[in-house]
PDB file of N, CA and C in Angstrom:
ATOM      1  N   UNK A   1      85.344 145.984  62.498  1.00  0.00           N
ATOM      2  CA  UNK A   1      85.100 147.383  62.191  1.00  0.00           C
ATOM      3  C   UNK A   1      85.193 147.553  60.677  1.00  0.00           C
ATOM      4  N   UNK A   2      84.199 148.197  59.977  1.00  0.00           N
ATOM      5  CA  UNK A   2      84.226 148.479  58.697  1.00  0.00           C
ATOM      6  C   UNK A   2      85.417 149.311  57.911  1.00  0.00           C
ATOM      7  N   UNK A   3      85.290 149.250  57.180  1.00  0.00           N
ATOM      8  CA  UNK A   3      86.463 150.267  56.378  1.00  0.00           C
ATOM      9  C   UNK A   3      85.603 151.665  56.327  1.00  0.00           C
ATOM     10  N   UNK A   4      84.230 152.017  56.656  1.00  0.00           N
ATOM     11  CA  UNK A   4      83.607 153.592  56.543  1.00  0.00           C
ATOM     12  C   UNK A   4      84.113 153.980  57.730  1.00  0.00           C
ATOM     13  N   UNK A   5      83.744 152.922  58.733  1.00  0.00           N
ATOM     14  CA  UNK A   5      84.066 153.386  60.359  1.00  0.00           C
ATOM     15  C   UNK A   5      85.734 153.801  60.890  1.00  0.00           C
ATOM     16  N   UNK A   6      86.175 152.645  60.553  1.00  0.00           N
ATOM     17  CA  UNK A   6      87.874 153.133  60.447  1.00  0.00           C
ATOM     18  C   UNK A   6      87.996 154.480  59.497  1.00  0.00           C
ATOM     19  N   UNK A   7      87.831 154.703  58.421  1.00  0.00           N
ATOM     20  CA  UNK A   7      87.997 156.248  58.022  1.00  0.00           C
ATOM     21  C   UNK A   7      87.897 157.442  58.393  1.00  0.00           C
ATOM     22  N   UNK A   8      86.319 157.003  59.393  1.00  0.00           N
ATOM     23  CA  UNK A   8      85.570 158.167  59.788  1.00  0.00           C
ATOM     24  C   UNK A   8      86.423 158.412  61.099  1.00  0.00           C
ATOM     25  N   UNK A   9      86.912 157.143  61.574  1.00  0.00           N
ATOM     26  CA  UNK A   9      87.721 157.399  63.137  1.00  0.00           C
ATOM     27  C   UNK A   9      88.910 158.448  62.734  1.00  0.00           C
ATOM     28  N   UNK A  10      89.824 157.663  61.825  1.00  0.00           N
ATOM     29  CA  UNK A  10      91.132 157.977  61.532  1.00  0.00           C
ATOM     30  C   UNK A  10      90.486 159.810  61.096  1.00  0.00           C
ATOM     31  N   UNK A  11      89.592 160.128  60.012  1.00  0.00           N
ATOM     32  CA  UNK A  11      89.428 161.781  59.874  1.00  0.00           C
ATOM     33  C   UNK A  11      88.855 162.327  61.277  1.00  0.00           C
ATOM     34  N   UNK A  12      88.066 161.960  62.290  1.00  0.00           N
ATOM     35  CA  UNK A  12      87.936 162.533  63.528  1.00  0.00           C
ATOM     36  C   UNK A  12      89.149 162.665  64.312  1.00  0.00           C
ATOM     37  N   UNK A  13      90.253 161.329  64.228  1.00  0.00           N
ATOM     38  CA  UNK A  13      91.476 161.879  65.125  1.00  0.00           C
ATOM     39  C   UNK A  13      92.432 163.032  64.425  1.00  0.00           C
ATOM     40  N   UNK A  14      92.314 162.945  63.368  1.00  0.00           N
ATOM     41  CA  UNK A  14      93.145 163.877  62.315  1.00  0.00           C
ATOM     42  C   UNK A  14      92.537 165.225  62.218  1.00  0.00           C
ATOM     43  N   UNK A  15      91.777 165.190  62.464  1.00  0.00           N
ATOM     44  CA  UNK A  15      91.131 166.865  62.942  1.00  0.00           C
ATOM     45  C   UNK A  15      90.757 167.232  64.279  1.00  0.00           C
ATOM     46  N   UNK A  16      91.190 166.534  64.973  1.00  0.00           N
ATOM     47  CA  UNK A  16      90.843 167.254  66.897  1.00  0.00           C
ATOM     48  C   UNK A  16      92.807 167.322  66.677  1.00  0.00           C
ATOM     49  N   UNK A  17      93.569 166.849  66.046  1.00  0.00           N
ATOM     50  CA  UNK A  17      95.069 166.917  66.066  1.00  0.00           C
ATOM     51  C   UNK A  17      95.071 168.310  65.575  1.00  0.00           C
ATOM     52  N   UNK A  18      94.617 168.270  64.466  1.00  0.00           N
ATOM     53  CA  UNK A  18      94.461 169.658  63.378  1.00  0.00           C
ATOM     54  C   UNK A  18      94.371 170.728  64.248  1.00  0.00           C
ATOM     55  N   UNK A  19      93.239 170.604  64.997  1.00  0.00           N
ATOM     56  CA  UNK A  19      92.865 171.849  65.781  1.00  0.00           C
ATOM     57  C   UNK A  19      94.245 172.063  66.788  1.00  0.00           C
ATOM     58  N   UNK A  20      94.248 171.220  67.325  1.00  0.00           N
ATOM     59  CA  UNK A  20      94.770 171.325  68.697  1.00  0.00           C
ATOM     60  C   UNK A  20      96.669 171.725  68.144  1.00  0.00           C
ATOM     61  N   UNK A  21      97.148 171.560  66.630  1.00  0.00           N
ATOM     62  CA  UNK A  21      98.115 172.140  66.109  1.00  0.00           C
ATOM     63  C   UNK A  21      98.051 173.413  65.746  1.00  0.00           C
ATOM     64  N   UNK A  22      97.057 173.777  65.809  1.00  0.00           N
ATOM     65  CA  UNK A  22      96.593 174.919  65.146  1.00  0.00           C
ATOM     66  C   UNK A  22      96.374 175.707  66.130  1.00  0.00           C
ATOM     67  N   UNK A  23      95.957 175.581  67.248  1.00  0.00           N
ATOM     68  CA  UNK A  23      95.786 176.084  68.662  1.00  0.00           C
ATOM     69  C   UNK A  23      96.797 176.707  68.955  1.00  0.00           C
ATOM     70  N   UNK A  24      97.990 175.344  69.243  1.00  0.00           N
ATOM     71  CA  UNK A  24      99.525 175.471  70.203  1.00  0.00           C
ATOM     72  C   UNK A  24      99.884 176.556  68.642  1.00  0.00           C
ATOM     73  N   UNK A  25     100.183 176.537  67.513  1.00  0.00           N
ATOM     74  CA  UNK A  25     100.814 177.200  66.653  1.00  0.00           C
ATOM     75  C   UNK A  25     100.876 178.961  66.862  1.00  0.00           C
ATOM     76  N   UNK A  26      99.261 179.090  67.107  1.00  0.00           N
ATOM     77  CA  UNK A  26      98.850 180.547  67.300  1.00  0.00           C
ATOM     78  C   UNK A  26      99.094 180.993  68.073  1.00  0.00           C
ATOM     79  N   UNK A  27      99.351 180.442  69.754  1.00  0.00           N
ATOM     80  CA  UNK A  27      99.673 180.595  70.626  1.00  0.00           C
ATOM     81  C   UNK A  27     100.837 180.876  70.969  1.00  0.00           C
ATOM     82  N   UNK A  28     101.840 179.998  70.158  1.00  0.00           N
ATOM     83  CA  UNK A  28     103.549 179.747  70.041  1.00  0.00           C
ATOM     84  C   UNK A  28     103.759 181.534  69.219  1.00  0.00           C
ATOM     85  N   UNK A  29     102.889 181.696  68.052  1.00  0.00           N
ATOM     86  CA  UNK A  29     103.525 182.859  67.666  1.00  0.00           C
ATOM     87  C   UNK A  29     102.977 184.260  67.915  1.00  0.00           C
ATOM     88  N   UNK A  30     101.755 184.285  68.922  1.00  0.00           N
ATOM     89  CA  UNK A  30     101.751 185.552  69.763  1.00  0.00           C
ATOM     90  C   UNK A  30     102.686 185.621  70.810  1.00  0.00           C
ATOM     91  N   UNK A  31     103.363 184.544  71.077  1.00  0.00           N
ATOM     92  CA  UNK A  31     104.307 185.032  72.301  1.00  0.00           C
ATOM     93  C   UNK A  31     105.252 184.687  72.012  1.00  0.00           C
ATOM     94  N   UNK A  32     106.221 185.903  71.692  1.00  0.00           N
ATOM     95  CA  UNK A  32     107.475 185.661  71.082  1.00  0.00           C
ATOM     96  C   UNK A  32     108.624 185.362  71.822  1.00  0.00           C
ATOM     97  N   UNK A  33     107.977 185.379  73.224  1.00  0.00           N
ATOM     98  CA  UNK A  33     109.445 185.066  74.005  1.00  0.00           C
ATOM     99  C   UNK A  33     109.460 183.644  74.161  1.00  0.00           C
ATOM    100  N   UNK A  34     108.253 182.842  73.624  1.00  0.00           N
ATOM    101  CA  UNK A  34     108.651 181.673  73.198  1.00  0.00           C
ATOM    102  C   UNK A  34     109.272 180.695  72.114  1.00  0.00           C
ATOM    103  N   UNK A  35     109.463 181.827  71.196  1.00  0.00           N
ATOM    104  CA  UNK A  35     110.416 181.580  70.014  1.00  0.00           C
ATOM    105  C   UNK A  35     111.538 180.695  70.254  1.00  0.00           C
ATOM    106  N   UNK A  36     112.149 180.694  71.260  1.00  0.00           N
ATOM    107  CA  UNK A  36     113.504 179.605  71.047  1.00  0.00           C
ATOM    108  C   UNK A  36     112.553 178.308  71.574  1.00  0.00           C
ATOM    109  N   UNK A  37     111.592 178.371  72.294  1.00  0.00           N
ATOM    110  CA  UNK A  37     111.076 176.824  72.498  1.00  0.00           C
ATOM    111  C   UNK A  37     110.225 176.508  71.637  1.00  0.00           C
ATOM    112  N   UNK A  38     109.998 177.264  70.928  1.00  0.00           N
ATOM    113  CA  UNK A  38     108.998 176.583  69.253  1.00  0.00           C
ATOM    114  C   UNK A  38     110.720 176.422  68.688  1.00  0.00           C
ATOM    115  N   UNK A  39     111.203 177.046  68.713  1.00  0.00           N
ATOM    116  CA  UNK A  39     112.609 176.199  67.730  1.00  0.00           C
ATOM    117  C   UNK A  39     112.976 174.771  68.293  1.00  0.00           C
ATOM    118  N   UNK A  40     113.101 174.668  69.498  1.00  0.00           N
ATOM    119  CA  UNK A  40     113.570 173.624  70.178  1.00  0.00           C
ATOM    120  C   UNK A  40     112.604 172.257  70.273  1.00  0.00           C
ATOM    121  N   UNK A  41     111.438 172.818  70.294  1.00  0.00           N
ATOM    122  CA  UNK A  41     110.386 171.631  70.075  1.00  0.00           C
ATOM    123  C   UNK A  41     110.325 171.017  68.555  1.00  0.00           C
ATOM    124  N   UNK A  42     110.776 172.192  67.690  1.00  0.00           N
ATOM    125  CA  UNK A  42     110.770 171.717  66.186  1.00  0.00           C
ATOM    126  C   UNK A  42     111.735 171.032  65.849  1.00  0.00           C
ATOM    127  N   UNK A  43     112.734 171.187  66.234  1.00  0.00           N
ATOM    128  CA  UNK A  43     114.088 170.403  65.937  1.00  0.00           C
ATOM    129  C   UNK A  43     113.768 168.850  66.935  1.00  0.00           C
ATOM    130  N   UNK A  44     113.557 169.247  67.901  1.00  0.00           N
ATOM    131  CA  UNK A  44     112.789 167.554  68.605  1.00  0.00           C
ATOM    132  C   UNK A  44     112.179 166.672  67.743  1.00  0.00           C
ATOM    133  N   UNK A  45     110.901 167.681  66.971  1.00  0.00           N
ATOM    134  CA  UNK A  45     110.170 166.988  66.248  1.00  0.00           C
ATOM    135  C   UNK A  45     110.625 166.255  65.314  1.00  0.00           C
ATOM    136  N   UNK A  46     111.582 167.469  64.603  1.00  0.00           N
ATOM    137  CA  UNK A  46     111.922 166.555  63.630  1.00  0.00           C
ATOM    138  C   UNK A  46     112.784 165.746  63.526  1.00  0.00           C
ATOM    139  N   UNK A  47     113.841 165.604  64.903  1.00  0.00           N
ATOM    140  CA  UNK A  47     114.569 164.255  65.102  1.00  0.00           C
ATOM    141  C   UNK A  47     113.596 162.985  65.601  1.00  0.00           C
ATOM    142  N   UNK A  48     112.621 163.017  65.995  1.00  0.00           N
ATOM    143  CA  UNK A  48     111.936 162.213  66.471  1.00  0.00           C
ATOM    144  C   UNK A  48     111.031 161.420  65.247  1.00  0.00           C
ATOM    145  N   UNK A  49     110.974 162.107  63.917  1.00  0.00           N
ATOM    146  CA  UNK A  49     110.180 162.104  62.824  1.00  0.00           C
ATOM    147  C   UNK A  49     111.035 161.198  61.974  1.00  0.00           C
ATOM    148  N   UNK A  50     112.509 161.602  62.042  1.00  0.00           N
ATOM    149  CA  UNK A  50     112.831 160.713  61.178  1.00  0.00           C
ATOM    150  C   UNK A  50     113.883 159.366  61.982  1.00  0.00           C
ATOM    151  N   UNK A  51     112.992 159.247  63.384  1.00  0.00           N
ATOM    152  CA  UNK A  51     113.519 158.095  63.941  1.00  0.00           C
ATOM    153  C   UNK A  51     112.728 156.997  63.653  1.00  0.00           C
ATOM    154  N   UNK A  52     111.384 157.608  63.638  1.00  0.00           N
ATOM    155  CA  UNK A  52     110.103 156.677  63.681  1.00  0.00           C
ATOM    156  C   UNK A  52     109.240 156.552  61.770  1.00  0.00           C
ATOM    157  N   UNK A  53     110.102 156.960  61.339  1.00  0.00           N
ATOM    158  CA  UNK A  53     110.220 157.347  59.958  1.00  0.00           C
ATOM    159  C   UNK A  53     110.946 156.450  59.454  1.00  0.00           C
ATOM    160  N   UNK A  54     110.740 155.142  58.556  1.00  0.00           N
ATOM    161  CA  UNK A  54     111.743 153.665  58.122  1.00  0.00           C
ATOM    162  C   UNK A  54     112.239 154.749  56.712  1.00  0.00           C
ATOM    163  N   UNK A  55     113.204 154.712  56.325  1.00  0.00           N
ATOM    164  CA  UNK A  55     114.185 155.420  55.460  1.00  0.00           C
ATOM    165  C   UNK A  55     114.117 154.542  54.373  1.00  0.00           C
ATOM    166  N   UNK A  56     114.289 154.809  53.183  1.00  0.00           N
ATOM    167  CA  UNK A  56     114.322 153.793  52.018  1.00  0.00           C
ATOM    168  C   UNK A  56     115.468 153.618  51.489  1.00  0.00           C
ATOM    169  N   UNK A  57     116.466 153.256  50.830  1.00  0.00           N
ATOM    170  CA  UNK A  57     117.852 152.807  50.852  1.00  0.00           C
ATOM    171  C   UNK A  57     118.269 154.281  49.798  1.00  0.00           C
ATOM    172  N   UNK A  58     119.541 154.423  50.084  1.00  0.00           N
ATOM    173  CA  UNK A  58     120.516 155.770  49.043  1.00  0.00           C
ATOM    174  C   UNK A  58     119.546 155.153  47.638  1.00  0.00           C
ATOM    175  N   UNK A  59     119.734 155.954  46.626  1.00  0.00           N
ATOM    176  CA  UNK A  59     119.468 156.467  45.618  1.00  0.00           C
ATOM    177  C   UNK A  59     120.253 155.612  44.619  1.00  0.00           C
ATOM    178  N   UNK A  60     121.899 156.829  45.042  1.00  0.00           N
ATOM    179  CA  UNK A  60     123.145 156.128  43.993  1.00  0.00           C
ATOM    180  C   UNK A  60     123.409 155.048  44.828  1.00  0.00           C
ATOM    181  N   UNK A  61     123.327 154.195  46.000  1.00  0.00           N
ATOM    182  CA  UNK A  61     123.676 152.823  46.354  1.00  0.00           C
ATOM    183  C   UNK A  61     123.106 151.695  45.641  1.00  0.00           C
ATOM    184  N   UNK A  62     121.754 151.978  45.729  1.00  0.00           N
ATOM    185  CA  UNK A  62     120.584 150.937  45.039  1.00  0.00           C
ATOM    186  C   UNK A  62     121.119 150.821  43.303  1.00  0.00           C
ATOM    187  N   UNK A  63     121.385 152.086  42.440  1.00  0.00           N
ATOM    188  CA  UNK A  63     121.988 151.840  41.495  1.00  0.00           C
ATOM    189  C   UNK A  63     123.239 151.482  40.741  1.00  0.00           C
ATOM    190  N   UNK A  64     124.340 151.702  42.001  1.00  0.00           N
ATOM    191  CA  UNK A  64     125.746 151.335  41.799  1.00  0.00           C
ATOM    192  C   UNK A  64     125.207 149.650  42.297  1.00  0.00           C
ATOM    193  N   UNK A  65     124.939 149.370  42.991  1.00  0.00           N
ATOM    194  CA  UNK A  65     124.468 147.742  43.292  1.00  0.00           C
ATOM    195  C   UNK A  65     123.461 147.145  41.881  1.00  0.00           C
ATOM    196  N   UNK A  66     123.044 147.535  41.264  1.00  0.00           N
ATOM    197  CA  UNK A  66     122.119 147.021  40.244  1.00  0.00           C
ATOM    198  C   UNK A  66     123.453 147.025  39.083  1.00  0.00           C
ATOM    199  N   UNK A  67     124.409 147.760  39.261  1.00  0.00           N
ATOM    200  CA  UNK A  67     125.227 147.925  37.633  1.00  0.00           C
ATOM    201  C   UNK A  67     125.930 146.838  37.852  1.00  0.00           C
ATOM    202  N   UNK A  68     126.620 146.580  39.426  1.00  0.00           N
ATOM    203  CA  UNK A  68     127.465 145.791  39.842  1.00  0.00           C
ATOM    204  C   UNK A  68     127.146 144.339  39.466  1.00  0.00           C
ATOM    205  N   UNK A  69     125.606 144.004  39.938  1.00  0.00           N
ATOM    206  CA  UNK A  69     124.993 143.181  39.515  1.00  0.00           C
ATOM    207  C   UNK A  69     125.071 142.526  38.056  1.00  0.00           C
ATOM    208  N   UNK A  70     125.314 143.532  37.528  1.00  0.00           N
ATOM    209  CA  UNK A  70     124.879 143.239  35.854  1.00  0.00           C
ATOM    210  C   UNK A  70     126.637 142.838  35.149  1.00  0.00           C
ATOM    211  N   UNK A  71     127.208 143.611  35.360  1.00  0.00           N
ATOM    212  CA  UNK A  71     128.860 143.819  35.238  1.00  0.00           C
ATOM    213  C   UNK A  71     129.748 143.162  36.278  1.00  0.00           C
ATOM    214  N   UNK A  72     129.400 141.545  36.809  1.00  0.00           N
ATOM    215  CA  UNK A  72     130.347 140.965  37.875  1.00  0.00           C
ATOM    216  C   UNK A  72     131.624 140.873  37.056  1.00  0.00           C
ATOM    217  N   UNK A  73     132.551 140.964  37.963  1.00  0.00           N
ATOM    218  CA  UNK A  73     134.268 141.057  37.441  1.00  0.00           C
ATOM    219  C   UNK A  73     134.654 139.411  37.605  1.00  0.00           C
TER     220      UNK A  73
END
């Protein structure tokens, strides 16, 4: 498969998603008595986001380890 064809796939699945977020969204906020399950699906989401989500190491760890590095006792 080409690299035009893979693009063109990946922007066709990324916009029937689009829609179909855009759908459930409008839907979720004309009916407000579904408000606690748009909260509850969002908080899902976003535990689920940063499960499947690889994390990149602390900030100040990576740099207290580089000084340590430099300054062995």
């Amino acid at each position: 498969m080409s690299a035009d064809l893979r693009q063109e796939a990946l922007y066709l699945a990324a916009g029937v998603a689009d829609v179909l977020l855009g759908g459930a969204r409008d839907v979720l906020r004309q009916m407000p008595q579904l408000a606690e399950i748009r909260q509850e699906l969002r908080a899902r989401g976003e535990l689920a986001w940063g499960r499947g989500v690889p994390l990149g190491e602390a900030h100040l760890e990576v740099l207290a380890r580089r000084v340590s590095e430099r300054n062995p006792r």
